[in-house]
PDB file of N, CA and C in Angstrom:
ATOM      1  N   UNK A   1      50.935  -1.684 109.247  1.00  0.00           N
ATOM      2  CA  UNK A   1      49.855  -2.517 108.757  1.00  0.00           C
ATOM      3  C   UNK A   1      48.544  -1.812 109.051  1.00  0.00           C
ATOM      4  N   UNK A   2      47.709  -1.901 108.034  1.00  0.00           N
ATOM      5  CA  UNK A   2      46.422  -1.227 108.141  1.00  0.00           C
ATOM      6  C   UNK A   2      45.058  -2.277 108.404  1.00  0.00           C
ATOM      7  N   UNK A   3      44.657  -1.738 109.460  1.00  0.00           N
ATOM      8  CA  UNK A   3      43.023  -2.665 109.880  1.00  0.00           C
ATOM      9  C   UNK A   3      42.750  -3.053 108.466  1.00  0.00           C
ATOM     10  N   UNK A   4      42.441  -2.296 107.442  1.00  0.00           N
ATOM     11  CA  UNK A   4      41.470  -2.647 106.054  1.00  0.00           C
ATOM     12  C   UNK A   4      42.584  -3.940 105.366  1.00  0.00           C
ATOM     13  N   UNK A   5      44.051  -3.673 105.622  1.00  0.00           N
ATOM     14  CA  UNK A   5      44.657  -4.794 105.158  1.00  0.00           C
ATOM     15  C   UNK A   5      44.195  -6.593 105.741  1.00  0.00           C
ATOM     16  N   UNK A   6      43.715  -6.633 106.729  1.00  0.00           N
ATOM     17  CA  UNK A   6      43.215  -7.490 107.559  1.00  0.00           C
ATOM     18  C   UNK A   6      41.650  -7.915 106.787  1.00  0.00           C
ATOM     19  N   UNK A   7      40.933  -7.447 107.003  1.00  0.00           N
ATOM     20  CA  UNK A   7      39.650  -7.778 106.075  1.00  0.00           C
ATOM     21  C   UNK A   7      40.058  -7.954 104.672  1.00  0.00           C
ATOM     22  N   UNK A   8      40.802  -7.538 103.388  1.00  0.00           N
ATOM     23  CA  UNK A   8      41.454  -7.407 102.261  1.00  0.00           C
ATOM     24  C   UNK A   8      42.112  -9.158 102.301  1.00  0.00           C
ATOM     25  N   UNK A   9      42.786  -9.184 103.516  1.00  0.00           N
ATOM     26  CA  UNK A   9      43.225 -10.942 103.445  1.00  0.00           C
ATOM     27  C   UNK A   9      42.358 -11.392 103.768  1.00  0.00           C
ATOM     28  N   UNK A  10      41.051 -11.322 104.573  1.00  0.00           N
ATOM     29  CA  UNK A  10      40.214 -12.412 105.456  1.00  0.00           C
ATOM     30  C   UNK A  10      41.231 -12.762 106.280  1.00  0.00           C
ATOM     31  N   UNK A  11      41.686 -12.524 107.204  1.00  0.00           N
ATOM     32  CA  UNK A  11      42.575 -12.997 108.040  1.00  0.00           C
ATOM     33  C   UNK A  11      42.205 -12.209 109.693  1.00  0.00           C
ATOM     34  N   UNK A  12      42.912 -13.014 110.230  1.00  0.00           N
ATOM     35  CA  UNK A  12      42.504 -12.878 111.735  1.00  0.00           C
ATOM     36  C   UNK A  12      44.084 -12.082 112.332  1.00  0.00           C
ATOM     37  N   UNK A  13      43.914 -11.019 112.705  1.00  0.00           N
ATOM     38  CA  UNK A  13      45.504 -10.631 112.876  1.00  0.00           C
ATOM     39  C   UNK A  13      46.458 -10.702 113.663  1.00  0.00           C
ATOM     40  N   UNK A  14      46.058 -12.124 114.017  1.00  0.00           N
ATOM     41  CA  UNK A  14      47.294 -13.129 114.480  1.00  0.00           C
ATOM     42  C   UNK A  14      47.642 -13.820 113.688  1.00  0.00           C
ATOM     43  N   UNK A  15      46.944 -14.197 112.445  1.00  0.00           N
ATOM     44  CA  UNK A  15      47.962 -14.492 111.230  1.00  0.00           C
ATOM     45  C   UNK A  15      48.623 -13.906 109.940  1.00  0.00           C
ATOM     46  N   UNK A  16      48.058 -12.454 109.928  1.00  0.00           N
ATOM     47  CA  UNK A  16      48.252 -11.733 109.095  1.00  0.00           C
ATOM     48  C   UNK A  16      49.480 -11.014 109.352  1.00  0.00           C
ATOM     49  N   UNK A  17      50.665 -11.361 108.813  1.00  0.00           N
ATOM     50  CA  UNK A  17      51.796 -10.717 108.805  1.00  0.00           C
ATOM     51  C   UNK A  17      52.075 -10.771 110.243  1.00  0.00           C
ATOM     52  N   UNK A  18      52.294 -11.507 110.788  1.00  0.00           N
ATOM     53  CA  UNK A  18      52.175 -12.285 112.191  1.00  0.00           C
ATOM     54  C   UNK A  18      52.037 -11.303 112.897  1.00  0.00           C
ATOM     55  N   UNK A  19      51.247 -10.725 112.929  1.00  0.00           N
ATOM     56  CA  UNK A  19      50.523  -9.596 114.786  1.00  0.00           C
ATOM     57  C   UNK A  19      49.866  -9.369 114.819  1.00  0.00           C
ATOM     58  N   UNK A  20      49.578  -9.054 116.184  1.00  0.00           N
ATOM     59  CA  UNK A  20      48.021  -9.223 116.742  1.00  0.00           C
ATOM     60  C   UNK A  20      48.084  -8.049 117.628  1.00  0.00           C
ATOM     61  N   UNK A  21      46.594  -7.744 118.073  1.00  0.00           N
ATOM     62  CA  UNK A  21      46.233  -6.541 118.062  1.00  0.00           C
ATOM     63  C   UNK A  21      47.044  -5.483 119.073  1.00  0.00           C
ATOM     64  N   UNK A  22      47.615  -6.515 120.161  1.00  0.00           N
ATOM     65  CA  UNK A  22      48.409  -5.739 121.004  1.00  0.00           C
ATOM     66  C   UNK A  22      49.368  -5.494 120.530  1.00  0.00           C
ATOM     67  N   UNK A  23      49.970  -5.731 119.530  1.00  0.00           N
ATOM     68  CA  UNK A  23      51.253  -5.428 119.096  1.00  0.00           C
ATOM     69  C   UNK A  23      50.644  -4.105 118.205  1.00  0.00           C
ATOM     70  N   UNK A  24      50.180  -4.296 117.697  1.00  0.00           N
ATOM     71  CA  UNK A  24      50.087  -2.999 116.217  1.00  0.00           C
ATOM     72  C   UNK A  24      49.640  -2.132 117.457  1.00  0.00           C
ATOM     73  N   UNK A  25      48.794  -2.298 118.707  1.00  0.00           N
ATOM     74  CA  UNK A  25      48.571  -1.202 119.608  1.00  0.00           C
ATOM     75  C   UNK A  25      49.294  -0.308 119.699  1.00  0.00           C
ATOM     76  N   UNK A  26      50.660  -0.983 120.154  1.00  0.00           N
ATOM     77  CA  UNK A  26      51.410  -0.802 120.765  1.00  0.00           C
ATOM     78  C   UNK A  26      52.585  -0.124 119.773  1.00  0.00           C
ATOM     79  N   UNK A  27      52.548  -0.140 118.395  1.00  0.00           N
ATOM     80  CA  UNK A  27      53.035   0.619 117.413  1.00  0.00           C
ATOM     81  C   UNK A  27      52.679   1.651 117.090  1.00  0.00           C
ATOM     82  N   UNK A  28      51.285   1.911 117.248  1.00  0.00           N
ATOM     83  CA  UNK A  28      50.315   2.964 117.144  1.00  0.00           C
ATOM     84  C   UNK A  28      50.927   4.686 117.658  1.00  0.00           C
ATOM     85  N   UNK A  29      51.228   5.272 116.836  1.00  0.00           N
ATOM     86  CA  UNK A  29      51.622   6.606 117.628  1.00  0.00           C
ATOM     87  C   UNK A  29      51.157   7.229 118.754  1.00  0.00           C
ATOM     88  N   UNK A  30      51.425   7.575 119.577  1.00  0.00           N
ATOM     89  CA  UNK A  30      50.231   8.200 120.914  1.00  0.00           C
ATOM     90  C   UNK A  30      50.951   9.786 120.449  1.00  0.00           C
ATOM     91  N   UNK A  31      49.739  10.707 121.502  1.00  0.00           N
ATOM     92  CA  UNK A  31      49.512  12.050 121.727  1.00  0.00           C
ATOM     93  C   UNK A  31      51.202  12.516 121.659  1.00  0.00           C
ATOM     94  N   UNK A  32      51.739  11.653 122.621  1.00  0.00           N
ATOM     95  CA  UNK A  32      52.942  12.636 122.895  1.00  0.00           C
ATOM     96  C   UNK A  32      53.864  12.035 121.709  1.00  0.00           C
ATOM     97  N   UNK A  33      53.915  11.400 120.392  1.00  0.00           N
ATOM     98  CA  UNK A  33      54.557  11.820 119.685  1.00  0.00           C
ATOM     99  C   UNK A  33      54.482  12.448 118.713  1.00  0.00           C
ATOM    100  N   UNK A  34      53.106  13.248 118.933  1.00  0.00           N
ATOM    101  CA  UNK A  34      52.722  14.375 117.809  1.00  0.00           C
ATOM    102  C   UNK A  34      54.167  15.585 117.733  1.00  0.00           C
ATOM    103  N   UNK A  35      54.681  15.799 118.886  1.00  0.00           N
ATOM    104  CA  UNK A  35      55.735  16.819 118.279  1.00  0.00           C
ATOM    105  C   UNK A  35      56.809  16.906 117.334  1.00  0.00           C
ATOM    106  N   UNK A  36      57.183  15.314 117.886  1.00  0.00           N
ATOM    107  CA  UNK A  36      58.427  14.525 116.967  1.00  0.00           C
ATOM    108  C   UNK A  36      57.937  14.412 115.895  1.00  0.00           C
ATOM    109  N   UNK A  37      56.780  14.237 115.595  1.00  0.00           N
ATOM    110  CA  UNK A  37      56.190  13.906 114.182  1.00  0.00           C
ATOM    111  C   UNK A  37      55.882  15.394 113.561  1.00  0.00           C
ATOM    112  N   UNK A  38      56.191  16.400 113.892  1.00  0.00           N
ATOM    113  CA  UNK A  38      55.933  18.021 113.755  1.00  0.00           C
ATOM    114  C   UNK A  38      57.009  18.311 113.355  1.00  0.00           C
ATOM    115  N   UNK A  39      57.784  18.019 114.387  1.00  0.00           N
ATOM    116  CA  UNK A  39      59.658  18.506 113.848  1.00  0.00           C
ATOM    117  C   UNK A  39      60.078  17.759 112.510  1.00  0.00           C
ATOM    118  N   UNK A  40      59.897  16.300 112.544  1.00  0.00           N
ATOM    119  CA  UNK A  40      60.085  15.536 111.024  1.00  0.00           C
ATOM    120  C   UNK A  40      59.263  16.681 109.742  1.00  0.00           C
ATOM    121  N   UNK A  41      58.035  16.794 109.960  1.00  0.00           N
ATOM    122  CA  UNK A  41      57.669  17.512 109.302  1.00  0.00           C
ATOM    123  C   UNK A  41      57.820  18.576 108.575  1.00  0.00           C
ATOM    124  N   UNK A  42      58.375  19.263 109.668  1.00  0.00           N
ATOM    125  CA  UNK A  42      59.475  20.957 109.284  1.00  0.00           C
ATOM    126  C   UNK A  42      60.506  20.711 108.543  1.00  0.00           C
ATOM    127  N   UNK A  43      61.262  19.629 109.330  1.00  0.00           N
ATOM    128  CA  UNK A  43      62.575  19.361 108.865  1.00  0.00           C
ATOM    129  C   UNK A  43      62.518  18.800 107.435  1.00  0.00           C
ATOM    130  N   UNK A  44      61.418  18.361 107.012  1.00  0.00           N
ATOM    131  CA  UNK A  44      61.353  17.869 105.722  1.00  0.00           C
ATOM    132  C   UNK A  44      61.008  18.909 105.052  1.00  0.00           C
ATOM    133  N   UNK A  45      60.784  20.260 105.177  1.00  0.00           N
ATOM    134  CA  UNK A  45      60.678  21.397 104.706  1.00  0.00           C
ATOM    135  C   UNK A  45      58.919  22.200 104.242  1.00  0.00           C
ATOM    136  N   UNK A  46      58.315  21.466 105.052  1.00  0.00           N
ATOM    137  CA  UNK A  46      57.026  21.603 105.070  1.00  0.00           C
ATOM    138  C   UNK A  46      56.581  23.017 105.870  1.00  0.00           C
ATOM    139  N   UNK A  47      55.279  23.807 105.319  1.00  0.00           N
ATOM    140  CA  UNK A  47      55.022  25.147 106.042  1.00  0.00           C
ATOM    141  C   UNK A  47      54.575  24.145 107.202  1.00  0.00           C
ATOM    142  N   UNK A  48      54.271  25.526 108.129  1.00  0.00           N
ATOM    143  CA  UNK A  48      53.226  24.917 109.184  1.00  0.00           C
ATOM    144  C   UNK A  48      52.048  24.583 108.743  1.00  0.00           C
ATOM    145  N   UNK A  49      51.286  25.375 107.943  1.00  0.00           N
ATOM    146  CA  UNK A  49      50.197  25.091 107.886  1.00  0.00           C
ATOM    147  C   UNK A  49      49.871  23.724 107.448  1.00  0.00           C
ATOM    148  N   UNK A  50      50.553  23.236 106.496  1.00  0.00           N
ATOM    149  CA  UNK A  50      50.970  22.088 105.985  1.00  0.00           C
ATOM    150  C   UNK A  50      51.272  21.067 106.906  1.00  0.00           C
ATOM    151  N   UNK A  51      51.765  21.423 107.799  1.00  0.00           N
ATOM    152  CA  UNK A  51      52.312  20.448 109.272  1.00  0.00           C
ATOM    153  C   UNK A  51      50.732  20.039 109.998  1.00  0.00           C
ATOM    154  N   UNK A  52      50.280  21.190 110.127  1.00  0.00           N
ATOM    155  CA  UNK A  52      49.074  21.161 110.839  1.00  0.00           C
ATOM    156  C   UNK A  52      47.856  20.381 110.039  1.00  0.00           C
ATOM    157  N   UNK A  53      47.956  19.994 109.072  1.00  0.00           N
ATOM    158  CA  UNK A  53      46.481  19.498 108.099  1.00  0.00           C
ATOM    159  C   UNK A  53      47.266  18.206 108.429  1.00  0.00           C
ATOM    160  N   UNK A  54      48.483  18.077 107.960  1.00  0.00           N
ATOM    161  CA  UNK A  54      49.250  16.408 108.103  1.00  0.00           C
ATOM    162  C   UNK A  54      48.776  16.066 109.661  1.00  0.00           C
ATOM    163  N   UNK A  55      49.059  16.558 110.819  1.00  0.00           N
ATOM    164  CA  UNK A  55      49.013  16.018 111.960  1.00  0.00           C
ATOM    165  C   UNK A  55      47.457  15.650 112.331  1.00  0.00           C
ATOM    166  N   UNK A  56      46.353  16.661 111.578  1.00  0.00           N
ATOM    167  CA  UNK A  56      45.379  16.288 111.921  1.00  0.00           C
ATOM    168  C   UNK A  56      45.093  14.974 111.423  1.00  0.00           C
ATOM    169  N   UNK A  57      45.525  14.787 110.333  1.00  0.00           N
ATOM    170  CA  UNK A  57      45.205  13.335 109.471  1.00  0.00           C
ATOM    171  C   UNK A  57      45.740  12.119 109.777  1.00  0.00           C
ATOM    172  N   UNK A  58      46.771  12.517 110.810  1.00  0.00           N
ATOM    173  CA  UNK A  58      47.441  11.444 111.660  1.00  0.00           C
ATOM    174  C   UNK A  58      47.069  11.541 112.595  1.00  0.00           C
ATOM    175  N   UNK A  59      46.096  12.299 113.401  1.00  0.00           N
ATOM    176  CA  UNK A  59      45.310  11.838 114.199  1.00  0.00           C
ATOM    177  C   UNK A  59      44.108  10.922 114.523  1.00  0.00           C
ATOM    178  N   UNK A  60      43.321  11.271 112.668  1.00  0.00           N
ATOM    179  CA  UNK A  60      42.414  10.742 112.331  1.00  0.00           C
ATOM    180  C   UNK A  60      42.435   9.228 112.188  1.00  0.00           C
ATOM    181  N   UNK A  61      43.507   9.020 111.217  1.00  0.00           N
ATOM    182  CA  UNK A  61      43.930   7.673 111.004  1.00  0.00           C
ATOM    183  C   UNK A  61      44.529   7.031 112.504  1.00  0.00           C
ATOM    184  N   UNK A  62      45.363   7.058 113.041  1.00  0.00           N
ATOM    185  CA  UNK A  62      45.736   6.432 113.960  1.00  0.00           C
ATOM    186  C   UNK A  62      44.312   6.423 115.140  1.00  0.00           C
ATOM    187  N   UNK A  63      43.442   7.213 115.284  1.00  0.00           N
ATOM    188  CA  UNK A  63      42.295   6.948 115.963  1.00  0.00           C
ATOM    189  C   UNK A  63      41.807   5.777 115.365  1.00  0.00           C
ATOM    190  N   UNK A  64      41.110   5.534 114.117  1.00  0.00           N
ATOM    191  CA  UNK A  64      41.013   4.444 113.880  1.00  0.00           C
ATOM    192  C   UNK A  64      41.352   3.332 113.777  1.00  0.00           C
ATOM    193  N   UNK A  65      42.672   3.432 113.493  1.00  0.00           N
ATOM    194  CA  UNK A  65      43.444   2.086 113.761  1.00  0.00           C
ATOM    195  C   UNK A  65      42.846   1.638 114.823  1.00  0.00           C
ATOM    196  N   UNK A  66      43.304   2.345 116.378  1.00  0.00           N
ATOM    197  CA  UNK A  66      42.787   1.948 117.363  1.00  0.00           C
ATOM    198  C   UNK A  66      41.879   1.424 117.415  1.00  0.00           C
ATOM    199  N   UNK A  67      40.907   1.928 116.811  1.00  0.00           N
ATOM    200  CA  UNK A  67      39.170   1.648 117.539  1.00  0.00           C
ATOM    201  C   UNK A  67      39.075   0.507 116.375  1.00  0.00           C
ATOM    202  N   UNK A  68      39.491   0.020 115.510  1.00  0.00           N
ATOM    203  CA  UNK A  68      39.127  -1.070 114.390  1.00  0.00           C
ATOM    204  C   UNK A  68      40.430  -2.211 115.051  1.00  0.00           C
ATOM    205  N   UNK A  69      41.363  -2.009 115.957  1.00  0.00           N
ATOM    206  CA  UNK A  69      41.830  -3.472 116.177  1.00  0.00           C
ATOM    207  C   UNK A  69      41.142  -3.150 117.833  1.00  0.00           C
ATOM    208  N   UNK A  70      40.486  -2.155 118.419  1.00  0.00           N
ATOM    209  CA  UNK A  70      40.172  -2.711 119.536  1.00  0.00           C
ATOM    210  C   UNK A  70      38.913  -3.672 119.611  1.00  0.00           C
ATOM    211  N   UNK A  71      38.193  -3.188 118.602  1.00  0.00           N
ATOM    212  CA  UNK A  71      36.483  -3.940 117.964  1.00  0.00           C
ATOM    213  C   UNK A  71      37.079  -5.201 117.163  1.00  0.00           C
ATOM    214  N   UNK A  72      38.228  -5.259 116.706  1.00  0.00           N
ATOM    215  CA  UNK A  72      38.342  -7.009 115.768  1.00  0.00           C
ATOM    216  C   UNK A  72      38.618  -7.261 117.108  1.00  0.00           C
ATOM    217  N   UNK A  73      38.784  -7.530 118.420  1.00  0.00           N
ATOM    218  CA  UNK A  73      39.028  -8.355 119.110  1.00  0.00           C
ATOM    219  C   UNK A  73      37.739  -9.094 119.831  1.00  0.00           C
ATOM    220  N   UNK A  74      36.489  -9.051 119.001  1.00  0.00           N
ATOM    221  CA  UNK A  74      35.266  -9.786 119.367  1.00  0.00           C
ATOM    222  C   UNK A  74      34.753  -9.833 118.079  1.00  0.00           C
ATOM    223  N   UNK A  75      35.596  -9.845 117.117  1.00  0.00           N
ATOM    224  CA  UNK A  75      34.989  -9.531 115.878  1.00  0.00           C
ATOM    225  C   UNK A  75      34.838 -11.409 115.435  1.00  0.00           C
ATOM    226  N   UNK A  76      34.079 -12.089 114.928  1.00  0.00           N
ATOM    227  CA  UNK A  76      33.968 -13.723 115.183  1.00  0.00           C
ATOM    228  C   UNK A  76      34.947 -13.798 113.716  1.00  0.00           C
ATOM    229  N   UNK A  77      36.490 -14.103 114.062  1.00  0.00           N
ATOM    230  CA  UNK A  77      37.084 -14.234 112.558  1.00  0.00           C
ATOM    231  C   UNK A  77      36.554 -15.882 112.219  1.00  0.00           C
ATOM    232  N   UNK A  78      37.033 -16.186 110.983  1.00  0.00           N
ATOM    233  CA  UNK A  78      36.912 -17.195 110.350  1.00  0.00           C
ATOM    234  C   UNK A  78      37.495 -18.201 111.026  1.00  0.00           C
ATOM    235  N   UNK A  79      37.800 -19.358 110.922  1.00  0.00           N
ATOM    236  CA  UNK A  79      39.110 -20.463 111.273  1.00  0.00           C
ATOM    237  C   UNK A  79      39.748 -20.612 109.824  1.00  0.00           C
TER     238      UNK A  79
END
């Protein structure tokens, strides 16, 4: 689920596809599964270099995720 999907419903994301922010946190890829996500990569037959532009962009995005459900959690949703 994507932060922008949340504003897109007007919804507060404890009702949006039922979870809330600690949960999608907590789905959120961290640092250490950049390798596993490297090897999928290869294994799907991708160059490196190709590996390397993908991982940056999954860094990018999953940074934000973060920082957009850590800020909706004072964000004044609707009722």
């Amino acid at each position: 689920m994507a932060w922008i999907d949340l504003f897109l419903n007007n919804g507060d994301p404890h009702r949006v596809f039922g979870a809330d922010a600690g949960t999608v946190l907590r789905q959120v890829p961290r640092w250490r599964d950049l390798p596993w996500m490297a090897k999928a990569y290869r294994r799907a037959g991708l160059s490196w270099r190709t590996v390397g532009r993908f991982l940056l962009l999954d860094v990018i995005r999953y940074s934000a995720y973060r920082k957009g459900f850590r800020d909706g959690g004072s964000f004044p949703w609707p009722e």
